[in-house]
Protein backbone atom coordinates (compact mmCIF):
# COMPACT_ATOMS: atom_id res chain seq x y z
CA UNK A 1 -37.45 62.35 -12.53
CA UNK A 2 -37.21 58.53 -13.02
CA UNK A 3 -33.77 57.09 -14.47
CA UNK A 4 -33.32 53.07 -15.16
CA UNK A 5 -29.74 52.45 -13.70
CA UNK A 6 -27.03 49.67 -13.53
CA UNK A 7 -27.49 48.46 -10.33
CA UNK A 8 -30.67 49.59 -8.81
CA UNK A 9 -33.35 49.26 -11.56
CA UNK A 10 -35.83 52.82 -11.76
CA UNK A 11 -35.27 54.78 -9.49
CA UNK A 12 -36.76 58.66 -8.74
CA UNK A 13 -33.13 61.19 -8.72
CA UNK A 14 -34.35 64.88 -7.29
CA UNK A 15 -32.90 67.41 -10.59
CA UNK A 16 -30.66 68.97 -7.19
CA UNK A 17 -28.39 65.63 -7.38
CA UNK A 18 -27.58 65.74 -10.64
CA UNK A 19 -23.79 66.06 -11.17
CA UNK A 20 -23.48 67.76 -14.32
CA UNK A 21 -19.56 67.16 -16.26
CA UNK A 22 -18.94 70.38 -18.60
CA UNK A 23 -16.89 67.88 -20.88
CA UNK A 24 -18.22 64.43 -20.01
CA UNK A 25 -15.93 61.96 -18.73
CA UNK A 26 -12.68 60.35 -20.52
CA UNK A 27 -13.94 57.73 -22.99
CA UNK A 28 -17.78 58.95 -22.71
CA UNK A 29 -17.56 62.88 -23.82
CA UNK A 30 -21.30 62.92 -24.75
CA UNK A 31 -22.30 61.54 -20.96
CA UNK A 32 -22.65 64.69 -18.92
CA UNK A 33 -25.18 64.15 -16.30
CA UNK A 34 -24.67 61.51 -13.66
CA UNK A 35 -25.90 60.98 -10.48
CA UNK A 36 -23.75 59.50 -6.74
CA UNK A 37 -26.29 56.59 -5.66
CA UNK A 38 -25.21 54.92 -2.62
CA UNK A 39 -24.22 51.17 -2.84
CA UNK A 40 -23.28 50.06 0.94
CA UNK A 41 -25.29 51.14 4.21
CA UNK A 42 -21.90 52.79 5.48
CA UNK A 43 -21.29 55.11 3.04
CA UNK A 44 -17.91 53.68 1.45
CA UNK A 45 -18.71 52.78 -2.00
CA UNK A 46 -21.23 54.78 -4.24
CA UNK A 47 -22.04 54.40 -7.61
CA UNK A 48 -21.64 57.27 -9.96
CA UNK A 49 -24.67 56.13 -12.70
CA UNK A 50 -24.97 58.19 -15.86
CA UNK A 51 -28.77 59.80 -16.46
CA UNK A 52 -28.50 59.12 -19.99
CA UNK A 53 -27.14 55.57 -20.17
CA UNK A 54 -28.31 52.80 -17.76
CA UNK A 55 -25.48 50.70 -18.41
CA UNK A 56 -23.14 53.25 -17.65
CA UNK A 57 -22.30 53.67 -14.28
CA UNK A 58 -18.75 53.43 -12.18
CA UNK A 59 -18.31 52.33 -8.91
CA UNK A 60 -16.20 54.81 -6.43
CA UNK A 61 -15.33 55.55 -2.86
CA UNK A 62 -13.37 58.39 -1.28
CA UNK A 63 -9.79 58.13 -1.90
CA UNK A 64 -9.05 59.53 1.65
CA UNK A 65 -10.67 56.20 3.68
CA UNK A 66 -7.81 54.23 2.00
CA UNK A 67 -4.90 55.96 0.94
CA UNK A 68 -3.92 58.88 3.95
CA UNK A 69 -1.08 60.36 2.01
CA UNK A 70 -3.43 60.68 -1.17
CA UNK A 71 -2.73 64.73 -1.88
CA UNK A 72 -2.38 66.35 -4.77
CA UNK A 73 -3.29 70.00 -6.16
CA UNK A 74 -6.12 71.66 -8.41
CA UNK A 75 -4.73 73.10 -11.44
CA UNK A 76 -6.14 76.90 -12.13
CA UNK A 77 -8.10 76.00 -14.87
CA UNK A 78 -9.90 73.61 -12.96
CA UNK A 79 -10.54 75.24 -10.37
CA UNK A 80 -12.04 78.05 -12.68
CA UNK A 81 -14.20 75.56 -14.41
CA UNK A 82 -15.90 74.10 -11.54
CA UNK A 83 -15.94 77.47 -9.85
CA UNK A 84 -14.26 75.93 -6.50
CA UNK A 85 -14.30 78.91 -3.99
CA UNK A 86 -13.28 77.10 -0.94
CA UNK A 87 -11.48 73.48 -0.63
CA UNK A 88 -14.53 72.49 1.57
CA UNK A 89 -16.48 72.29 -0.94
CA UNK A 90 -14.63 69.76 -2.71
CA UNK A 91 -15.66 65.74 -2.60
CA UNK A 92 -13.30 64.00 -4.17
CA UNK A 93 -13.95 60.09 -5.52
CA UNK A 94 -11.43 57.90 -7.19
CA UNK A 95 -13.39 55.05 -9.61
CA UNK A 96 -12.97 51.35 -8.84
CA UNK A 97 -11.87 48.61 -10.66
CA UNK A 98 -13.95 45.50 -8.95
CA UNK A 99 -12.14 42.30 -8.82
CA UNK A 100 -13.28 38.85 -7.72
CA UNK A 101 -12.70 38.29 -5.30
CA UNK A 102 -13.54 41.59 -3.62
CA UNK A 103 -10.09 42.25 -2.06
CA UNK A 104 -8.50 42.08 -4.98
CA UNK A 105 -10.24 45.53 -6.07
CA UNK A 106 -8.27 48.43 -7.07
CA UNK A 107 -8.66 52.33 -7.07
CA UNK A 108 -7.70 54.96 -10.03
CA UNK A 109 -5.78 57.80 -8.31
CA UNK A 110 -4.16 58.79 -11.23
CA UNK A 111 -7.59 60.22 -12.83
CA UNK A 112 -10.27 61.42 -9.42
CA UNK A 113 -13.70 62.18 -9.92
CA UNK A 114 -13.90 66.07 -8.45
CA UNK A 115 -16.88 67.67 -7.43
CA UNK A 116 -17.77 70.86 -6.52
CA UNK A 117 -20.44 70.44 -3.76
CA UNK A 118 -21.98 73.34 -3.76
CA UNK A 119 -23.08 73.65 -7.39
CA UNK A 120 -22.51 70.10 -8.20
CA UNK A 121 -20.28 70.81 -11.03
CA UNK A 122 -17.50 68.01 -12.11
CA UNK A 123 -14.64 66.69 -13.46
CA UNK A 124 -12.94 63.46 -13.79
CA UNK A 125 -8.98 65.21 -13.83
CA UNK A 126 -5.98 63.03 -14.96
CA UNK A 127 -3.33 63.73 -12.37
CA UNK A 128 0.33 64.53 -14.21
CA UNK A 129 2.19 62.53 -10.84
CA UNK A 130 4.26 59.33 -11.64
CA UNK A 131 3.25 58.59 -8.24
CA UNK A 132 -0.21 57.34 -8.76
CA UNK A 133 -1.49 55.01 -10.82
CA UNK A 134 -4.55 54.12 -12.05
CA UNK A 135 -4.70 50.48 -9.95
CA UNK A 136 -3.40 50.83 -6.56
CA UNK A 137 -4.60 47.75 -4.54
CA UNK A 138 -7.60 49.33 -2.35
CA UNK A 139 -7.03 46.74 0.71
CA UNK A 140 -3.10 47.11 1.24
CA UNK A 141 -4.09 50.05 3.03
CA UNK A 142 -7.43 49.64 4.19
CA UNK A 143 -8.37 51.32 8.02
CA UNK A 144 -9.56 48.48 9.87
CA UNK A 145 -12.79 50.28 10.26
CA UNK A 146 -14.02 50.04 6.56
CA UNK A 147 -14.59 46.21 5.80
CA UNK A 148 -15.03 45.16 2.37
């Protein structure tokens, strides 16, 4: 199926990628389809683009490359909901807040994107940890090996 998106125009999404949120996302409850589109060659940043609404669409990256001491735990219900049967089947993405310039960019852990990889169920869960916020600076950590 074709979908007009933020970033990338028309483009043809296979009904297999479709990420489909039970309960839409904070702030857009009616947007329950969206789609991971990669943004950079090296597989850092992606862009999570609604099906419904081209001019929805959130940038995001994998918590892990940044922040190593990133943990935190599933509640039940979630895990229920998204029908998570092993933790390898988890992705997890945290959305980005661009900044200009670039390095100024910061990550939501407070609130990550989880998805169930083998159905492709998801949920955007709001973390109950003082700890995490929903700005942490994405380059005061950065590995040298992911350049921005």
């Amino acid at each position: 199926m074709n979908i007009q998106t933020k970033y990338f125009n028309e483009i043809t999404i296979e009904e297999k990628d479709i990420l489909h949120f039970e309960h839409g996302v904070p702030g857009f409850l009616e947007e329950k389809q969206f789609v991971l589109l990669p943004l950079t060659e090296d597989n850092v940043y992606y862009v999570l683009q609604s099906v419904q609404t081209s001019e929805l669409a959130f940038v995001v990256t994998n918590p892990f490359l940044f922040f190593k001491e990133y943990d935190f735990n599933l509640d039940d219900a979630t895990v229920e909901q998204l029908e998570i049967k092993d933790a390898t089947d988890v992705a997890v993405y945290s959305i980005l807040t661009l900044q200009d310039p670039f390095e100024k960019t910061t990550a939501n852990l407070q609130a990550p994107i989880i998805i169930n990889t083998k159905n492709n169920h998801a949920k955007q869960v709001i973390l109950n940890d003082e700890k995490y916020t929903t700005k942490h600076p994405l380059f005061k950590a950065s590995p040298a090996s992911v350049k921005g």
